[in-house]
Every structure is written in C-alpha cells, then in structure tokens.
Protein backbone atom coordinates (compact mmCIF):
# COMPACT_ATOMS: atom_id res chain seq x y z
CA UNK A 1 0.00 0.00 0.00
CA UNK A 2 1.90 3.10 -0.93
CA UNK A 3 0.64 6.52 0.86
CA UNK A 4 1.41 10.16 0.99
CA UNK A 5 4.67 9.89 2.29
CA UNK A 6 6.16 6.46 1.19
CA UNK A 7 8.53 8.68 -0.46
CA UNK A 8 10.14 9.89 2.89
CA UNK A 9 13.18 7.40 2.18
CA UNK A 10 14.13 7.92 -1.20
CA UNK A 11 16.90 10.56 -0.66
CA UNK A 12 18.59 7.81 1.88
CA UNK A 13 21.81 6.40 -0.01
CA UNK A 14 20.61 3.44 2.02
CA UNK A 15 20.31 0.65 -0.77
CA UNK A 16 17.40 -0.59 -2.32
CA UNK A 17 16.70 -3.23 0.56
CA UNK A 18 17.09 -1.16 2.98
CA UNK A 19 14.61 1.63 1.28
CA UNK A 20 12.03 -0.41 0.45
CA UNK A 21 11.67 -1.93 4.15
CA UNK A 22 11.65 1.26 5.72
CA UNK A 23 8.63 2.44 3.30
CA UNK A 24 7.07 -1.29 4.02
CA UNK A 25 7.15 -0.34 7.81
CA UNK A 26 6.02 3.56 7.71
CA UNK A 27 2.88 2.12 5.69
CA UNK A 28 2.55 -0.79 8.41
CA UNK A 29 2.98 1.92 10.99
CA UNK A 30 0.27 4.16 9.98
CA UNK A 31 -1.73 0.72 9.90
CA UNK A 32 -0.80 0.04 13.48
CA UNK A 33 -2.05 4.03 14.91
CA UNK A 34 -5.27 4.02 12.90
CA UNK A 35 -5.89 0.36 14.41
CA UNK A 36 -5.02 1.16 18.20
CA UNK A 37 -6.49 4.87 17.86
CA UNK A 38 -9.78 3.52 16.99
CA UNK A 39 -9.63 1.05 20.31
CA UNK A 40 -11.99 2.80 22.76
CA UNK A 41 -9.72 0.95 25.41
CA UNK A 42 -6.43 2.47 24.38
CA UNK A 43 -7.67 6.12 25.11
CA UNK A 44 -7.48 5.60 29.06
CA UNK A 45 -5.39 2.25 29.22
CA UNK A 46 -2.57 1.94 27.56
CA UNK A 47 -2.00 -0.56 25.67
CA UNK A 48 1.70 -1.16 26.35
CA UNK A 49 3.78 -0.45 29.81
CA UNK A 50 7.59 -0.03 29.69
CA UNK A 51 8.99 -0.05 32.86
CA UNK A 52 13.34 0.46 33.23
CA UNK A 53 13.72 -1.49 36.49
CA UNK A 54 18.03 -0.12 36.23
CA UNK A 55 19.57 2.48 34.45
CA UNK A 56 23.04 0.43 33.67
CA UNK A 57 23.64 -0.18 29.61
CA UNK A 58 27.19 -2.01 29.32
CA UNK A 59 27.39 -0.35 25.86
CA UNK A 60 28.16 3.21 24.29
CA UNK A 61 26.57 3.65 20.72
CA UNK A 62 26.37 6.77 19.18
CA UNK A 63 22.73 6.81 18.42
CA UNK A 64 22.08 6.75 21.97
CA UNK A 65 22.16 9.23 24.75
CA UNK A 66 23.18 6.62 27.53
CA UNK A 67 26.71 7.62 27.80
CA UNK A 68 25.15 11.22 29.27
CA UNK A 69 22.22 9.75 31.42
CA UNK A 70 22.02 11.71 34.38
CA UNK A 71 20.21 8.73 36.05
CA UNK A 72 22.92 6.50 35.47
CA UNK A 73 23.03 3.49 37.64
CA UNK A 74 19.58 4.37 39.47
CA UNK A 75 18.04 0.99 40.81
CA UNK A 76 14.29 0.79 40.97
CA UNK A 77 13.23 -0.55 43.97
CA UNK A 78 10.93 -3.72 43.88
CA UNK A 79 8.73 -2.08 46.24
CA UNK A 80 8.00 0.81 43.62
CA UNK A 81 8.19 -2.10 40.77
CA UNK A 82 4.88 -3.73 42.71
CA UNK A 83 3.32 -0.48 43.11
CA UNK A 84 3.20 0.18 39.28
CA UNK A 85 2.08 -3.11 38.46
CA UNK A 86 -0.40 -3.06 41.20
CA UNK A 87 -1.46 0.32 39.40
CA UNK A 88 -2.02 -0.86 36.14
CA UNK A 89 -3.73 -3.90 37.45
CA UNK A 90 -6.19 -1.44 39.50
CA UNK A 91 -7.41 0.10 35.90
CA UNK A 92 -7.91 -3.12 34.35
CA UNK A 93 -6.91 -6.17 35.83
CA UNK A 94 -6.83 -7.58 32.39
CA UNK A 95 -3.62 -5.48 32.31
CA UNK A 96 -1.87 -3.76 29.10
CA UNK A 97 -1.66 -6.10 25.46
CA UNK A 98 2.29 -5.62 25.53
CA UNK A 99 4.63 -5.28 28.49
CA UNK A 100 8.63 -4.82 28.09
CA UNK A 101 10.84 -4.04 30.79
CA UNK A 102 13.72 -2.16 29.42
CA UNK A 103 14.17 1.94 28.70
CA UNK A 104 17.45 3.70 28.11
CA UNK A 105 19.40 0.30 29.36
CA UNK A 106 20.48 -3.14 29.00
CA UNK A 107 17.82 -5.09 30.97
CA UNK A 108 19.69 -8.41 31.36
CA UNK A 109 21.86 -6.48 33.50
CA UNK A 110 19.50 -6.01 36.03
CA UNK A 111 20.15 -9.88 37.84
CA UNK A 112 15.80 -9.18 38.77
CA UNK A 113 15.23 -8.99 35.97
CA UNK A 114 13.54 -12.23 35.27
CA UNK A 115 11.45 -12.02 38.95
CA UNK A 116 10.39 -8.84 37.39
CA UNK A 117 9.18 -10.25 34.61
CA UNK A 118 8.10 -13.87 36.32
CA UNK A 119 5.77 -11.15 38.47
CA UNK A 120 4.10 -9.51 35.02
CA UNK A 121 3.39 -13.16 34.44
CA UNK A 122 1.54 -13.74 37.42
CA UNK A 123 -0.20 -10.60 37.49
CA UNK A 124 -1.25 -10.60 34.13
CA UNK A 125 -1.58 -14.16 32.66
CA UNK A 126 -2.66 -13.26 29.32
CA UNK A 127 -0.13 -10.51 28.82
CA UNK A 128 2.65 -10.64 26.15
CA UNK A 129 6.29 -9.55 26.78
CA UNK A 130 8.80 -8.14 24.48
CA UNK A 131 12.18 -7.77 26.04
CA UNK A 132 14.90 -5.86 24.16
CA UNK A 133 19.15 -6.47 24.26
CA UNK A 134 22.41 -6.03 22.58
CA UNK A 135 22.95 -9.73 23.58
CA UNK A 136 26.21 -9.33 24.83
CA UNK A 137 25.18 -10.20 28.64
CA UNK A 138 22.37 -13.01 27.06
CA UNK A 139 25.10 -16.08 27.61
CA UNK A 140 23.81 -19.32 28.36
CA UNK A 141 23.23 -19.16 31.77
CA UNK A 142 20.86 -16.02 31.34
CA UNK A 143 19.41 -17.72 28.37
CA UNK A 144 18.37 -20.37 29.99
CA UNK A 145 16.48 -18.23 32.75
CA UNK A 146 14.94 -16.20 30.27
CA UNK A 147 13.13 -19.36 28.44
CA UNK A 148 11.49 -20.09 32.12
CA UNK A 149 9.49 -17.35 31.40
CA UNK A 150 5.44 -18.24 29.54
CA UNK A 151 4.44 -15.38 27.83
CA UNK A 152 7.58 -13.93 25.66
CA UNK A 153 5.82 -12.91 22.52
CA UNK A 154 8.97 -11.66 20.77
CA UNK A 155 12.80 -11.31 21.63
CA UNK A 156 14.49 -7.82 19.99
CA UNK A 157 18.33 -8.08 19.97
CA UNK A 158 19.94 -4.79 18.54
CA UNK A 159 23.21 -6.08 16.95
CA UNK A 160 23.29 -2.94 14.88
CA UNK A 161 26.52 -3.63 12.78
CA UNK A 162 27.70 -6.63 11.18
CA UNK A 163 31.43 -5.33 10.69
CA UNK A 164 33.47 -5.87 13.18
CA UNK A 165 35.24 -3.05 13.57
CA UNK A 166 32.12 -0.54 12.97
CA UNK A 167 30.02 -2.60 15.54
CA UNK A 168 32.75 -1.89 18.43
CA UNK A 169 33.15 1.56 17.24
CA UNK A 170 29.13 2.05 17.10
CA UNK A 171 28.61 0.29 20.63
CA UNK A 172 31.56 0.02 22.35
CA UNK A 173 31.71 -3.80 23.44
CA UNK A 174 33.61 -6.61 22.02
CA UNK A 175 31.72 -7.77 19.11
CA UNK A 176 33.32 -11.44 19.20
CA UNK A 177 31.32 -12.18 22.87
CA UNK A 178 27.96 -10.62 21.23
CA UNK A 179 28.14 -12.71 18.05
CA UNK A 180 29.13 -15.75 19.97
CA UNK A 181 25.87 -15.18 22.10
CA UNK A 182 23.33 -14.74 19.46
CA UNK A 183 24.96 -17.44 17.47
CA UNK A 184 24.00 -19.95 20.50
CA UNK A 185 20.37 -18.53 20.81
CA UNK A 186 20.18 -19.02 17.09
CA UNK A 187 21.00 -22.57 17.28
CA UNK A 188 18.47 -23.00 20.05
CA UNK A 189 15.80 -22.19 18.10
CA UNK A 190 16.38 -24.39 15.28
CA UNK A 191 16.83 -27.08 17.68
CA UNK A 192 13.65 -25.93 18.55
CA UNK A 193 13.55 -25.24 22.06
CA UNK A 194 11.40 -22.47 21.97
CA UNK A 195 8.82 -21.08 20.14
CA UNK A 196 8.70 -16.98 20.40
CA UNK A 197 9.90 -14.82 17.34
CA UNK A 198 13.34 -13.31 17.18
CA UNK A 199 14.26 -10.11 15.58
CA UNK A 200 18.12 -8.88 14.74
CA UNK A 201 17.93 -5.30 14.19
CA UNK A 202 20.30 -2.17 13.45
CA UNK A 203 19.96 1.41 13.86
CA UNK A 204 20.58 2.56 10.22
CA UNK A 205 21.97 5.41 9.49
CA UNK A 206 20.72 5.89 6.17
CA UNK A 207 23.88 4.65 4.62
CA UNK A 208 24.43 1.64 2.30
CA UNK A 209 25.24 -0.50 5.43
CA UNK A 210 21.70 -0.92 6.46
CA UNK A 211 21.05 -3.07 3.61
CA UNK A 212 24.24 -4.51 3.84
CA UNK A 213 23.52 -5.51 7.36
CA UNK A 214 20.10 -6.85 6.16
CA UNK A 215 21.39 -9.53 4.00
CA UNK A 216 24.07 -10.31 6.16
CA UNK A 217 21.35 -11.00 8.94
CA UNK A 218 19.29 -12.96 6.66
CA UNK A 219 22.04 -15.32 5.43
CA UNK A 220 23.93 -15.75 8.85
CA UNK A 221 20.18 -16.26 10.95
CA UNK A 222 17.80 -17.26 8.94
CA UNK A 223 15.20 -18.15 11.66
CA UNK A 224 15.56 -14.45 13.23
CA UNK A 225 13.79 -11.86 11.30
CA UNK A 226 16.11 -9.11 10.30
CA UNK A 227 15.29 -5.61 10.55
CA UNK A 228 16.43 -1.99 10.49
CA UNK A 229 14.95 1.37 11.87
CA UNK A 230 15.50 5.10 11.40
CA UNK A 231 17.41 6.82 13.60
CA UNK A 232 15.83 9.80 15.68
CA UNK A 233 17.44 12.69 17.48
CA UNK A 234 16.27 11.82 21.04
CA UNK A 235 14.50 15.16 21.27
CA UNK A 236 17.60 17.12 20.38
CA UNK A 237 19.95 14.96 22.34
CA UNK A 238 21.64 13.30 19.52
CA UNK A 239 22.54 14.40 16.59
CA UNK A 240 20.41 12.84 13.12
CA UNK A 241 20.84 14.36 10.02
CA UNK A 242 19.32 11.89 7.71
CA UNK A 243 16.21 11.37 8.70
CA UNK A 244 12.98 13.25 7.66
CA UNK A 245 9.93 13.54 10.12
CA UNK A 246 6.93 11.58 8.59
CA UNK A 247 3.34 12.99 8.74
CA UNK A 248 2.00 10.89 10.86
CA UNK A 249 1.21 11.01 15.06
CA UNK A 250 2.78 8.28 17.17
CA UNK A 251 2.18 5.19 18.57
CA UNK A 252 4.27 6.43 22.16
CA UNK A 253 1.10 9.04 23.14
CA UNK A 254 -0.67 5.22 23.54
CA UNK A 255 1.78 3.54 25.90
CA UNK A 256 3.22 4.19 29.39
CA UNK A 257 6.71 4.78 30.29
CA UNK A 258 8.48 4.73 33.70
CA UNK A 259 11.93 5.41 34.35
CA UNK A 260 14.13 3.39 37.20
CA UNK A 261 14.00 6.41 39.20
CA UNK A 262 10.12 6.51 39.00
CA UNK A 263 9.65 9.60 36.40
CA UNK A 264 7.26 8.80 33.69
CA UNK A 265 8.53 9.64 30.12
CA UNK A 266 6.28 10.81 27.59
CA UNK A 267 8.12 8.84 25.08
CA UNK A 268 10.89 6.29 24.31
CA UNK A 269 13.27 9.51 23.06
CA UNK A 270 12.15 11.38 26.25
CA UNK A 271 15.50 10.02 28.03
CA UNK A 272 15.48 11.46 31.18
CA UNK A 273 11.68 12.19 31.76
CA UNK A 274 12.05 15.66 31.10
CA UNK A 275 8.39 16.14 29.32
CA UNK A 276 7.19 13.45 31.80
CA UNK A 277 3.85 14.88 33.73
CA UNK A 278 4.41 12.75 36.91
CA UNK A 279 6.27 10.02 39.26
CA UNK A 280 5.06 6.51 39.55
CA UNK A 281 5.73 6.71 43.41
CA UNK A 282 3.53 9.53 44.14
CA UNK A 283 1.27 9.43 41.38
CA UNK A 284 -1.27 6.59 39.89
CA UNK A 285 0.01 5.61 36.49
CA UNK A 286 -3.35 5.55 34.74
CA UNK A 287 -5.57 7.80 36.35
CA UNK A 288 -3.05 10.44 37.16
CA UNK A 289 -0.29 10.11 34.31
CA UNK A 290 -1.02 7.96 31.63
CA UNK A 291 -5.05 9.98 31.44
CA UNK A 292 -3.47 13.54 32.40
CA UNK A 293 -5.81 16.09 30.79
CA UNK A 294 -2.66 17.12 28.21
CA UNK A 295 -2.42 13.55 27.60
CA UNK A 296 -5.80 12.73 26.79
CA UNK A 297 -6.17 15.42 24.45
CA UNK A 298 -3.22 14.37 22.58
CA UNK A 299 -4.45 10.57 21.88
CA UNK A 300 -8.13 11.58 21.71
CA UNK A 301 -6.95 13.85 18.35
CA UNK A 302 -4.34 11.78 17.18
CA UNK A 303 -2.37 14.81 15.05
CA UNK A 304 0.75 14.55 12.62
CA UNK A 305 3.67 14.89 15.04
CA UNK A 306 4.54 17.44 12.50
CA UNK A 307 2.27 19.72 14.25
CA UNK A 308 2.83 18.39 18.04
CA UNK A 309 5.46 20.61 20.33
CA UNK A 310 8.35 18.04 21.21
CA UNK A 311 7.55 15.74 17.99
CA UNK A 312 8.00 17.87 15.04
CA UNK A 313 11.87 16.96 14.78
CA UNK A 314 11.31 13.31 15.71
CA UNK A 315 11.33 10.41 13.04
CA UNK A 316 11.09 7.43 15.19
CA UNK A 317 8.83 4.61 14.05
CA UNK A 318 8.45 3.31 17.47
C-alpha cells in the first residue's frame, strides 16, 4: 500500500533493501495508529507499559544518549516495581496487550530482571512480553532463565553492525562475545527449544550499510527476522541528520513509560523524563499520568507529530 509519504526514504543512499523496508514499515505503521487509535480501550489504558527497572547499559553507541544519562546506575526498587504493576492492574486487571521491561538500558543487567518479569506473568496471565538487548550479557546461563518465562511474545536483539570493527566503534563492546551469544540462541531455536519470534535489528543510518547488514542477517540467521529502523534525534539529544519527520502522530502518546527512578517519560526519546507529567511513586500511572488532561487530548486527536510541540523533529517509528 503506498501513501502520501512512502517517499520519505528515497533521498537515503541506504540501498534498495534497505529503502524499500523502511517504506514497508512507515505504511505498516500508519496501519498500526489508525488500528489502536480507533480502540476505545487504548484512550485511558494503555496498551503497552515499559517499565526500566536499572539504568546500567554495558554499551556506548552513538545513536544513543546513555553515555550522558544523568540517572545513570539508578536501581528501581521492587517495592516501587509492585506499586506500578499493582497500578495498572487497578485500571484493568486484564492489564496492558504488551509489556517490556527495558528503557534507556540493557535489561539483562539487572540480575531481577527475570522475577520482574516472572511477576508480570503472574499478574497478568494473558499478557505478552517483548524484552529488548544487545545480547552481549544473554550467555547461556541467562538464556536459559529467560526461556522459564510463559508469555515472551517476541525477543528484539539490537546487533546494529555486522562489521566488526564498525560494531565496536558504534557500541563500544567486544563484538566477538555478542556474536558468539546470538549465534548460541540461534542454534536454540532451530533445535527448537522455543517457540517466540526473534528479531536482529540495526539502527541505520541511512547509509548503504543498512542493507548490507540486512542480508548479512538474513544469510547468517535465517530463523531471526532481520530488521532496520530510522534513527531519531532523542529530542535534540543526539545528533540525526538523515532522517525526515513523517506525517504521521505516534504510537508512544498510547503507551506508558516509567523510568528506574520513578519519572514517567512521555516517550521512548524522552530520556530522562524531562516532558514526563508525573512520578510513579507519588502518582497513579493511569488515572493520574497515563489519562493527564494534556495527555488525553493528545491521543483523543491523534495529530501529525509534525504539528505536536516536542515531535516535530522526531522520526522514530516506534
């Protein structure tokens, strides 16, 4: 299905692979708002929850404003982790459709994580979790915890650059230890010990390399999906020069984000909470921050971002 803007690629010098899957997924965007936006439910629930449980990434890409996060090493408590869950589950015990536990960080550092998610589980039985890594800290051992848990609907591992030497300049970590890693999980799933999708993804940059780094993905793990994304500019916080804003609103104004120290985030590029409109510990995250009058508005019209204070640079497809 083309549209209005599935032209907002072509001056990429991104490769023809590349450019014709980031048209295929602003179309299947739009598809996705228009389909949750007309979901009564979504306009006072949302319908996914992030929650960053620590603030700890062990890598240093350049797309990412980590390496400045002023909340560095913050630890959520698991007292204020209940809380939030015990919110959401207060609005609708039914819960949110998606649940991931990650935010500016690696989550598999975090070694709660997997109570944290076992406790999702429990709380929500029908819920789905995505859970997003760079793989380098997803060894066996960890592996192996993470397939304990029931209701992983898909595993996101952002590899980002299949050259060596580019991926430890881009990220900062030995790239040996994080192919090794994703090599084993790969042959776990052919050997078919679990069931859940698994997607290998890079950050492009707009430059040949992204389809590059497609067809390496797709010969070297077949059985993972491969996938690239735009870059965005973190609301000013990172530079992006490629990248042009598409005319269409957001996905973020229907989902809930809470930082480890508690702040709620408008968005995934609101890295430090700054355009947040309350704290999880002091405030209810549905009644009084996720359906905040300014909020409400905002998901109730649905705009362009083009037009939206905070969104007009911003060219996520998130």
């Amino acid at each position: 299905m083309q549209t209005e803007n599935s032209d907002a690629f072509d001056e990429l010098d991104c490769g023809d692979d590349a450019r014709a899957y980031y048209k295929e997924k602003l179309d299947a965007y739009r598809d996705q708002i228009n389909r949750h936006h007309s979901n009564e439910r979504w306009r006072t629930y949302p319908f996914m929850a992030t929650v960053e449980t620590l603030a700890r990434c062990n890598a240093a890409c350049e797309f990412c404003p980590y390496p400045t996060l002023e909340r560095k090493g913050t630890e959520m408590s698991a007292q204020l982790f209940e809380k939030i869950i015990d919110d959401l589950a207060d609005a609708d015990p039914r819960g949110p459709t998606l649940f991931t536990l990650s935010r500016v960080n690696e989550p598999f550092l975090d070694k709660r994580i997997f109570d944290f998610a076992a406790l999702v589980e429990t709380k929500f039985p029908k819920i789905c979790q995505m859970h997003f890594t760079n793989a380098s800290p997803l060894n066996r051992r960890n592996f192996d915890e993470f397939l304990k848990l029931k209701r992983t609907t898909l595993l996101k591992i952002s590899f980002n650059d299949h050259r060596k030497d580019e991926y430890e300049r881009v990220m900062q970590i030995p790239f040996e230890r994080t192919l090794s890693n994703v090599r084993e999980i790969h042959a776990r799933k052919e050997a078919g010990e679990f069931a859940f999708p698994v997607r290998i993804g890079r950050v492009g940059d707009g430059t040949k390399a992204d389809s590059e780094f497609l067809a390496w993905a797709k010969r070297e793990f077949p059985l993972f999906d491969a996938h690239v994304s735009p870059r965005f500019d973190w609301r000013g916080k990172i530079r992006n020069p490629n990248w042009s804003v598409p005319d269409v609103g957001c996905l973020q104004w229907l989902e809930l984000h809470i930082l480890a120290n508690g702040t709620d985030a408008f968005c995934c590029t609101d890295s430090e909470g700054e355009f947040g409109v309350g704290d999880a510990a002091r405030n209810h995250v549905v009644h009084d921050i996720y359906n905040h009058p300014d909020r409400r508005k905002l998901r109730e019209a649905m705009p362009s971002r083009r037009s939206v204070a905070g969104c007009a640079t911003c060219s996520a497809l998130a």
